[in-house]
Protein backbone atom coordinates (compact mmCIF):
# COMPACT_ATOMS: atom_id res chain seq x y z
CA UNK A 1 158.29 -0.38 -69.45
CA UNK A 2 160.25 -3.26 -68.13
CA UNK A 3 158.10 -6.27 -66.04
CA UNK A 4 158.65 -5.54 -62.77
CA UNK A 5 159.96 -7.90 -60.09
CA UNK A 6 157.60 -8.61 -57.29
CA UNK A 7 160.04 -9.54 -54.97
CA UNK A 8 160.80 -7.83 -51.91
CA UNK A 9 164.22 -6.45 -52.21
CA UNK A 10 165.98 -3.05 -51.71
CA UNK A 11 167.04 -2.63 -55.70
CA UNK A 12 163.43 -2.44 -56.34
CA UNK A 13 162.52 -0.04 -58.59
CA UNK A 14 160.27 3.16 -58.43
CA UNK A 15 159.14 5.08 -61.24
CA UNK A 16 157.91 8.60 -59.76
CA UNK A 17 155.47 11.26 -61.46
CA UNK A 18 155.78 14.96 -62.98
CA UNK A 19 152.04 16.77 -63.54
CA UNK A 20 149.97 13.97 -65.64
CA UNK A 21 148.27 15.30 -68.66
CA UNK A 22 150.79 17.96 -69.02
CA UNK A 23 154.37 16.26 -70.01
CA UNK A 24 154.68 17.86 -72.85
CA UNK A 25 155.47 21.23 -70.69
CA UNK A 26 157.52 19.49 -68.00
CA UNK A 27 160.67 21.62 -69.48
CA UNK A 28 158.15 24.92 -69.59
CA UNK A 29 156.37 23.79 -65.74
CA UNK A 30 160.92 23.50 -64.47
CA UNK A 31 161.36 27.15 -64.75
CA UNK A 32 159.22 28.23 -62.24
CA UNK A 33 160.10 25.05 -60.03
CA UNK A 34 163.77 26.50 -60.38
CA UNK A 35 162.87 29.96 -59.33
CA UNK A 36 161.29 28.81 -56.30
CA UNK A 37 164.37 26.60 -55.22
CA UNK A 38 166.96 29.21 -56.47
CA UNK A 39 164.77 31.74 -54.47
CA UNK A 40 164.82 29.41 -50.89
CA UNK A 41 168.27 28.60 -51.12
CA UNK A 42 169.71 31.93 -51.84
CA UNK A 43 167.05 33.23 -48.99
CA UNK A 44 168.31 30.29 -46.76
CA UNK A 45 171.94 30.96 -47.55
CA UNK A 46 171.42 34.42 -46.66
CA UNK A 47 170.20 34.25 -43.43
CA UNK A 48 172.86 32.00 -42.22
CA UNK A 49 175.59 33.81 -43.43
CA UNK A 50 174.54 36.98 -41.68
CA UNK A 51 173.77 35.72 -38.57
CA UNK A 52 177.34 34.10 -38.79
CA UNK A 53 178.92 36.78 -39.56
CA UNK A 54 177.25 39.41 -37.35
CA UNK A 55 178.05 39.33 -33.80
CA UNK A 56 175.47 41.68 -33.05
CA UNK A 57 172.78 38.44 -34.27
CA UNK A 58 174.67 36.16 -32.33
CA UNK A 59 171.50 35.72 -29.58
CA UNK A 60 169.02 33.28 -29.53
CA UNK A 61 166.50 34.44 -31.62
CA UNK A 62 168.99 34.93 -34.23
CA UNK A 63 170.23 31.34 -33.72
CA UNK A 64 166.71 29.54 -33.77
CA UNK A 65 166.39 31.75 -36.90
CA UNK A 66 169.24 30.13 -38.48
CA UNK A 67 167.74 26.77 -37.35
CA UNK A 68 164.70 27.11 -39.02
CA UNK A 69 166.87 28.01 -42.13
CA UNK A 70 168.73 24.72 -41.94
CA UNK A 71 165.17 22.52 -41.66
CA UNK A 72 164.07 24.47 -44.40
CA UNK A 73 166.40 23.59 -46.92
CA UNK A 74 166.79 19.91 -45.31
CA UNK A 75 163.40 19.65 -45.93
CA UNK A 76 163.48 20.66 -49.62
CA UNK A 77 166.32 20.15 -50.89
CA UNK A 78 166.24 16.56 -50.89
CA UNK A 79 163.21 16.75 -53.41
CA UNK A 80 164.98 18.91 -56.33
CA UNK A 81 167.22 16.24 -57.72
CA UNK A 82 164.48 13.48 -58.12
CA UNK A 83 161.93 16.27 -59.46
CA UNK A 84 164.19 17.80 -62.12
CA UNK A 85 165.59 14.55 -63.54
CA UNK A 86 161.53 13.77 -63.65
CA UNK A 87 160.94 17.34 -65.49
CA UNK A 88 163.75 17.32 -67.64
CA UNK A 89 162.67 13.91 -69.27
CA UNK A 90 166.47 12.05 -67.52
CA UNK A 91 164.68 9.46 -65.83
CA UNK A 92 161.63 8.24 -63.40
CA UNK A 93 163.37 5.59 -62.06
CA UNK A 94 164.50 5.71 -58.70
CA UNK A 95 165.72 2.56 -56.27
CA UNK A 96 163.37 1.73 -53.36
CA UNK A 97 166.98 2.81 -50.69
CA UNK A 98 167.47 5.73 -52.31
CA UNK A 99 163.76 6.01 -52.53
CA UNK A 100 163.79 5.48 -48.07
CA UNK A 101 166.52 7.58 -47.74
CA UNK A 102 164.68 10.87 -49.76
CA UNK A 103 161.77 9.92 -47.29
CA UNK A 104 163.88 9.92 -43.94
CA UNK A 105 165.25 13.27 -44.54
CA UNK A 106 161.66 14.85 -46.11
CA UNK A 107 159.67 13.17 -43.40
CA UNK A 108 162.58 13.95 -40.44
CA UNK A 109 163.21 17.49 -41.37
CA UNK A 110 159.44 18.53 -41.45
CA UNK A 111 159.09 16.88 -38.07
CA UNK A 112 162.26 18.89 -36.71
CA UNK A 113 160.95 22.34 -38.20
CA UNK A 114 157.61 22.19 -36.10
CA UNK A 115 160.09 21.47 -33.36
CA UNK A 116 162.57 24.72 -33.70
CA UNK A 117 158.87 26.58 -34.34
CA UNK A 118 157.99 25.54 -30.61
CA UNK A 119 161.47 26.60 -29.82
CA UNK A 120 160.94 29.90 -31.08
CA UNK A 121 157.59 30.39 -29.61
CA UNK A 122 159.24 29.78 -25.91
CA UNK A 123 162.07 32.41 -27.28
CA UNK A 124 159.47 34.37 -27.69
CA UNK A 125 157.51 33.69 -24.13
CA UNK A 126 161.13 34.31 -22.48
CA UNK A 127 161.59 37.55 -23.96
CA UNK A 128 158.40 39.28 -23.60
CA UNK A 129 157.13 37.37 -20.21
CA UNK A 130 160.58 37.29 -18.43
CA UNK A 131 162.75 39.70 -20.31
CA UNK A 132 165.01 40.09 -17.93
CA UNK A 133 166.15 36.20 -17.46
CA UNK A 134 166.08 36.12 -21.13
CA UNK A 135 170.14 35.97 -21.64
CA UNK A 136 170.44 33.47 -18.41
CA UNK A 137 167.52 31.13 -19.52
CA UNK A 138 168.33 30.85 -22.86
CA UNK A 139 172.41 30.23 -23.28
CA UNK A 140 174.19 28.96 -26.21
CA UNK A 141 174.52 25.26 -24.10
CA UNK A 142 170.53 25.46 -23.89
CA UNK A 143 169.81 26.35 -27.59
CA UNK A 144 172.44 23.49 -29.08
CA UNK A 145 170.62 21.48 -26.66
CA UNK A 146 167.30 22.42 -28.32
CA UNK A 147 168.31 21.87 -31.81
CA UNK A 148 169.97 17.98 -31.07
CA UNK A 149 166.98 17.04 -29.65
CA UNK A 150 164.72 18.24 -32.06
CA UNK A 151 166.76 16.58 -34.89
CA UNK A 152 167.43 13.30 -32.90
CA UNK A 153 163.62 13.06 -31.86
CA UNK A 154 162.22 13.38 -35.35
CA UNK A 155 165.27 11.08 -36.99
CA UNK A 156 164.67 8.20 -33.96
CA UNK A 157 160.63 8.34 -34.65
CA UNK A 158 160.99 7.87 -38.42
CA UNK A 159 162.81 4.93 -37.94
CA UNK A 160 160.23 2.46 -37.30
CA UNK A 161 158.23 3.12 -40.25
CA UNK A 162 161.08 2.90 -42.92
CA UNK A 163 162.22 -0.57 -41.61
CA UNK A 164 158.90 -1.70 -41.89
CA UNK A 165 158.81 -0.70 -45.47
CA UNK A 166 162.08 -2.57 -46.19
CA UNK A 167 159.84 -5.82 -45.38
CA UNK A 168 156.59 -4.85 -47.55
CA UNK A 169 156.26 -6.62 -51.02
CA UNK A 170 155.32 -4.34 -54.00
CA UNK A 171 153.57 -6.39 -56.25
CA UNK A 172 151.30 -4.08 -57.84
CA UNK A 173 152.29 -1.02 -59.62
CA UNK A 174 155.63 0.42 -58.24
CA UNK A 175 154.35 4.07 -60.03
CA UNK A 176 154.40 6.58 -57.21
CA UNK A 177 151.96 9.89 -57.57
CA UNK A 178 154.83 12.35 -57.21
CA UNK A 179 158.33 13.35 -58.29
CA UNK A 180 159.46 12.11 -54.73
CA UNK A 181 158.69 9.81 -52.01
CA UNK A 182 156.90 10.24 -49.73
CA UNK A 183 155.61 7.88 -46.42
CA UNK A 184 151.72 7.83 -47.56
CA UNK A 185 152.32 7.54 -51.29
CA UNK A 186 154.68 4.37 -50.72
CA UNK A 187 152.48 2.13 -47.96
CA UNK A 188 149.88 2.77 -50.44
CA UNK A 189 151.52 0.66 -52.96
CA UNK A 190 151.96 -2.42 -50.58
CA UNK A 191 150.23 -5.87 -50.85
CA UNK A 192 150.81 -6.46 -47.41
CA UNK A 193 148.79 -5.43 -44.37
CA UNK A 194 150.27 -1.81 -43.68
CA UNK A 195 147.86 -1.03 -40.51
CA UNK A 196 151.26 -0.96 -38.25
CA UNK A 197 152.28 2.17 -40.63
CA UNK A 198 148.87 3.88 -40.97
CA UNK A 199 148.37 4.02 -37.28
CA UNK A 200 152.14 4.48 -35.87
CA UNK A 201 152.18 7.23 -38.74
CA UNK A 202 148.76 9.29 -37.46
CA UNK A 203 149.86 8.21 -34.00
CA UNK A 204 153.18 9.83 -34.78
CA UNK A 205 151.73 12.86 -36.43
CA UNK A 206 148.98 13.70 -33.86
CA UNK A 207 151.87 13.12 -31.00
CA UNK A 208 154.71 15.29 -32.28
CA UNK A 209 152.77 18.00 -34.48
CA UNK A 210 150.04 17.99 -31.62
CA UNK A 211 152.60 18.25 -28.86
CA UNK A 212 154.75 20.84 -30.98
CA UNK A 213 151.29 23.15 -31.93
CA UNK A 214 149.60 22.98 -28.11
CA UNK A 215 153.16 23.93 -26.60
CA UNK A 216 153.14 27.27 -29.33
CA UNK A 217 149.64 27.78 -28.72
CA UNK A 218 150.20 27.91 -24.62
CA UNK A 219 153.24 29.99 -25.34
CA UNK A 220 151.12 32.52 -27.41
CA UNK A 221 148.34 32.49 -25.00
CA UNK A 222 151.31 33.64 -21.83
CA UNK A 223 152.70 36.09 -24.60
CA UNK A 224 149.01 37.73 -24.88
CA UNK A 225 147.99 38.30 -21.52
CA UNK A 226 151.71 39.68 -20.22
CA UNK A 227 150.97 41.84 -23.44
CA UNK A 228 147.51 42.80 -22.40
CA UNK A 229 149.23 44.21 -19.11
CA UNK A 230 151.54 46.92 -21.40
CA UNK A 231 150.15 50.05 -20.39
CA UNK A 232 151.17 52.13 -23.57
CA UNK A 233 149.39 50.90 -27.13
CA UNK A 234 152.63 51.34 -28.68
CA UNK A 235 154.23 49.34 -25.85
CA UNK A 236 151.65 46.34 -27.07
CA UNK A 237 152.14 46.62 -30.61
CA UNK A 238 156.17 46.81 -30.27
CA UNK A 239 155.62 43.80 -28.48
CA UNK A 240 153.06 42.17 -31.07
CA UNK A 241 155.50 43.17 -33.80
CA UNK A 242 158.40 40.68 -32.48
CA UNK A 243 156.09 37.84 -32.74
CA UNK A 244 154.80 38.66 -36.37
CA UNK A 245 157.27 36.73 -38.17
CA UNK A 246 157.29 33.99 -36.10
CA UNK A 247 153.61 33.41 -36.51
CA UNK A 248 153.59 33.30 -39.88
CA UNK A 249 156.15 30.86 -40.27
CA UNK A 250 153.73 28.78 -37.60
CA UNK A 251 150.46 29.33 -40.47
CA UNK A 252 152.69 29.02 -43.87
CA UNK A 253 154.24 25.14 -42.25
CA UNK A 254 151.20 24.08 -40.21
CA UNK A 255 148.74 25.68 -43.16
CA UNK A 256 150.02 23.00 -45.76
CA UNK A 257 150.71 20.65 -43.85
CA UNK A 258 147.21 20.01 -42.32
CA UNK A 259 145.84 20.67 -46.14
CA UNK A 260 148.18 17.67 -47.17
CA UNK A 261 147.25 15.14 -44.62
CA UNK A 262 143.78 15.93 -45.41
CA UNK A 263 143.93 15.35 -49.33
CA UNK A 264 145.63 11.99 -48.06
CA UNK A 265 143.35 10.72 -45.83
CA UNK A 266 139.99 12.07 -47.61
CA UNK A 267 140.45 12.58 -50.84
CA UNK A 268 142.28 9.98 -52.15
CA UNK A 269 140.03 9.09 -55.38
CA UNK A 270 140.29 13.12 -56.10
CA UNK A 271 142.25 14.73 -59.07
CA UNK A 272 146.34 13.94 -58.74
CA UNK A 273 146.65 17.56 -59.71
CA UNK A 274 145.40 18.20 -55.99
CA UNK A 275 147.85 15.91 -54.28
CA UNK A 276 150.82 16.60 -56.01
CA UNK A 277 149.85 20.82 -55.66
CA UNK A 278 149.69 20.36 -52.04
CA UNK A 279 152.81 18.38 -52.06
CA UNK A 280 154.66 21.05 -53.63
CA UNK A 281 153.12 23.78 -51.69
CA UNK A 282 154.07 21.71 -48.43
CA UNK A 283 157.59 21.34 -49.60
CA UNK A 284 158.49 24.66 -51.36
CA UNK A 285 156.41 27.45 -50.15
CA UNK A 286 158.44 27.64 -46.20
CA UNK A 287 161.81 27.60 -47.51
CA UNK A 288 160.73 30.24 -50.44
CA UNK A 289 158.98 32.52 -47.90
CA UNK A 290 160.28 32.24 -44.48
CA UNK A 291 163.93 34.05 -45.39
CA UNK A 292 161.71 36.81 -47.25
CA UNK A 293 158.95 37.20 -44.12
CA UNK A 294 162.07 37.23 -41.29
CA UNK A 295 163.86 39.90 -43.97
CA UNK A 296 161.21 42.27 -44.37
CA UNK A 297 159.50 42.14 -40.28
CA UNK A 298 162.82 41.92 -38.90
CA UNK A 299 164.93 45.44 -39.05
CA UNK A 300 168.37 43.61 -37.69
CA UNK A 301 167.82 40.91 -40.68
CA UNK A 302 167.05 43.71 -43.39
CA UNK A 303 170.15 45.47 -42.63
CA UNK A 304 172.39 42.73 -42.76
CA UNK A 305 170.53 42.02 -46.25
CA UNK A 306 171.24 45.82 -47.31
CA UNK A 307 174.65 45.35 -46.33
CA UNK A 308 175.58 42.16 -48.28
CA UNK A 309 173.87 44.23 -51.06
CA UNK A 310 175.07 47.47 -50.46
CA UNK A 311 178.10 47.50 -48.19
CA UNK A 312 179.57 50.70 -48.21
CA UNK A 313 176.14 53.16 -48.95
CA UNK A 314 174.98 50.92 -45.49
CA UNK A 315 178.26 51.59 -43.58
CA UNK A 316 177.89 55.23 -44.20
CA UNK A 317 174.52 55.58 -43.20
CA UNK A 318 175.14 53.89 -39.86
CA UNK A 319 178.16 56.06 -39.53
């Protein structure tokens, strides 16, 4: 491996990391790694096309459906590039901008999918509390609304972080502990004082994950006592049943991601195996199993599945 230059400048280069001690089955270890993202994009894909296409999902649970589809794959996608030329032995090098860049959209999208997750919890709180201002409350102009701010709030908050890393010398080892880059992993690699990042980034995290899982949690506990007042048990569990899918994509995002911060903060002399299995867990496992979760709970979603699948044996059975 080439000396590397100390300097601080934005051609540095990176050299990430597949599974250590097991490069020999990197080619073996892609195939599943290629399920998984064949799997979340074709789930992904799926969902937006149908609620597209379907005027009967064009309302705004539909459309913060399709949101959450977008954040998935914006949060993923930017990862399977950089891990497959790393598993397919075509190179670990990657430039310290196109290094920032990977990290703005991984670290930005994340951010903006707890954000559409709040959204969808007050979707939820509108429709069961105050179903009928549901249509008035939430418009089209409301929910675009929603979605811009998310994205711009999340985008605007990373900012200050990646310039500072633009002014960090890396005079050490520029070997990062995963096939991508991540915030933690890079800071970590400094010789510079880095206290400005560790605290604006747990100040950052605490404010916008805290904010984002407080407002679902109030919105959950409104949701359960209007729910307590149903009168008919199958009244509450009709009711219940509209917010299943929502809450697990809350546990499979949150879930993760508290698991990963942890491993960073606590157990940093632990096994890499750990950190890079959260990593991947963080990364992969919403996009995989959000589109599958919102197919199989939701009966609109499954039959617009059915019908890509099986258009005319569906048409005739609604006929």
């Amino acid at each position: 491996m080439a000396t590397l230059n100390s300097s601080n400048t934005l051609s540095s280069t990176f050299y990430l990391t597949g599974i250590p001690g097991y490069e020999e089955f990197h080619h073996w270890i892609s195939i599943p790694f290629c399920v998984l993202y064949l799997v979340g994009i074709m789930g992904n894909c799926t969902i937006l096309h149908i609620v597209r296409t379907d005027p009967r999902l064009h309302k705004p649970m539909y459309y913060f459906l399709a949101m959450l589809s977008l954040t998935d794959m914006g949060m993923s996608m930017p990862t399977m590039i950089s891990l497959f030329r790393v598993l397919w032995s075509i190179s670990r090098e990657i430039q310290f901008n196109i290094c920032v860049v990977q990290m703005f959209f991984i670290h930005t999208f994340s951010f903006t999918e707890s954000s559409v997750l709040l959204a969808m919890a007050f979707d939820r709180y509108v429709a069961i509390c105050h179903p009928l201002r549901y249509a008035t409350v939430l418009t089209p102009r409301l929910i675009a609304k929603i979605g811009i701010v998310a994205l711009l709030r999340s985008a605007f908050a990373m900012i200050p972080l990646l310039v500072r890393l633009a002014f960090f010398p890396f005079c050490h080892s520029h070997t990062l502990s995963h096939s991508y880059c991540l915030h933690q992993d890079m800071i970590s690699l400094a010789c510079a004082d880095t206290k400005f990042n560790v605290i604006y980034g747990l100040v950052l995290i605490t404010v916008l994950w805290g904010m984002d899982s407080l407002g679902i949690f109030v919105s959950y506990m409104c949701i359960l006592q209007s729910i307590l007042r149903i009168a008919s048990r199958e009244g509450r569990l009709k009711a219940l049943n509209t917010c299943a899918s929502h809450i697990c994509a809350v546990l499979i995002l949150y879930v993760p991601m508290i698991g990963l911060s942890i491993v960073h903060r606590f157990a940093k002399h632990s096994s890499p195996l750990i950190h890079i299995f959260m990593a991947h867990v963080y990364l992969l496992v919403p996009p995989v199993l959000n589109p599958i979760i919102y197919s199989v709970k939701t009966k609109q979603i499954r039959q617009g599945v059915l019908h890509m699948l099986f258009p005319t044996k569906v048409s005739s059975t609604v006929m």
